[in-house]
Protein backbone atom coordinates (compact mmCIF):
# COMPACT_ATOMS: atom_id res chain seq x y z
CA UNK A 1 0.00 0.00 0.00
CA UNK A 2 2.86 2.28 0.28
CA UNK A 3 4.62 1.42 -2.32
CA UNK A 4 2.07 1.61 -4.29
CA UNK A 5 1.53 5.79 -2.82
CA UNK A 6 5.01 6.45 -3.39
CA UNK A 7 5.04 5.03 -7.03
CA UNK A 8 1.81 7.27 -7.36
CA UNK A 9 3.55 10.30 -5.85
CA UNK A 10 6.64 10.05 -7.92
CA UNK A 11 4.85 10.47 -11.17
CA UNK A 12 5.10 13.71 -12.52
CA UNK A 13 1.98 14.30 -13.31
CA UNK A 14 0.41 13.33 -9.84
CA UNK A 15 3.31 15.38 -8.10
CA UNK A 16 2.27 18.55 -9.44
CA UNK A 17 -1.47 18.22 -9.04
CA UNK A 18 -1.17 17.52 -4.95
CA UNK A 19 1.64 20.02 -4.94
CA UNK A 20 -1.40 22.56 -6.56
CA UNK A 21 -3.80 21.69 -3.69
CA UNK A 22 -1.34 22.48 -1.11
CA UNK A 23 0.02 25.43 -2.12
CA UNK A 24 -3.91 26.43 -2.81
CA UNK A 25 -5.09 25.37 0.01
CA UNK A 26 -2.23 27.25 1.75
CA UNK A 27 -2.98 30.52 -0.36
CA UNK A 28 -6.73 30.38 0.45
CA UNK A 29 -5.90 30.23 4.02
CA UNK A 30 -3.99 33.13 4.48
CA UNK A 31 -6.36 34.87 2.20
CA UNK A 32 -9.61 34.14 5.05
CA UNK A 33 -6.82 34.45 8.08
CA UNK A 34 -6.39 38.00 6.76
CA UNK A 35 -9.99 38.92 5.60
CA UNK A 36 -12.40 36.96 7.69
CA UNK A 37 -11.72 39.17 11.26
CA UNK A 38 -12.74 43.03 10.53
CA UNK A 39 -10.59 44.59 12.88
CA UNK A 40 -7.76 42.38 11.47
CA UNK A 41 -8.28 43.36 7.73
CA UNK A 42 -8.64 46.94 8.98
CA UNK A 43 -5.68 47.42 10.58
CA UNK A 44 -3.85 45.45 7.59
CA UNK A 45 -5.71 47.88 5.34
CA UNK A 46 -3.90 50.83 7.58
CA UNK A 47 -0.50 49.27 6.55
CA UNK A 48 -0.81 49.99 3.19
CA UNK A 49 1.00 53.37 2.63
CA UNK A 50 3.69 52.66 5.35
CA UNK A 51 6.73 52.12 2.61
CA UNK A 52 5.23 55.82 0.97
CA UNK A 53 5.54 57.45 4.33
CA UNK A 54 8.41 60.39 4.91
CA UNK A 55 9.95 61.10 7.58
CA UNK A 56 9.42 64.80 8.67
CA UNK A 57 12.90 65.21 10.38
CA UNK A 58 15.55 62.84 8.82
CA UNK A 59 17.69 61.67 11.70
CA UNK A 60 21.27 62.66 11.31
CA UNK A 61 23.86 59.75 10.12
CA UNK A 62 26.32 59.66 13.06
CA UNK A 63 29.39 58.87 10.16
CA UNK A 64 28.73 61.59 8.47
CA UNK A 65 31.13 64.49 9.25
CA UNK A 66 30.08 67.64 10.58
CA UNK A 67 29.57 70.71 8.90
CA UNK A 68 33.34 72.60 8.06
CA UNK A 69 34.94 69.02 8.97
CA UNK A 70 36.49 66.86 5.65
């Protein structure tokens, strides 16, 4: 019996179709993780400019030299 699983498993063909249920089940998982608790999706939703955020006073780099200094 599983010999028979592993011979089944091996074939290409097989491979790739249970390697497309997990990785779909996987994806539709993290999709209702994310989406199915309100508060959850909003405050993932409030993440969603963060990398287009600026700084308003750019901290200064400690290696740089100071101002009349080479």
């Amino acid at each position: 019996m599983l010999i028979e699983l592993w011979t089944w498993l091996t074939d290409l063909g097989n491979s790739k179709m249970v390697a497309l249920v997990i990785f779909f089940t996987t994806f539709v998982g993290i999709v209702l993780y994310v989406y199915s608790n309100k508060e959850r999706s909003a405050r993932l939703e409030s993440y969603r400019y963060v990398p287009f955020l600026d700084e308003d006073d750019p901290k200064p780099n400690a290696a740089s030299p100071k101002q009349g200094e080479k």
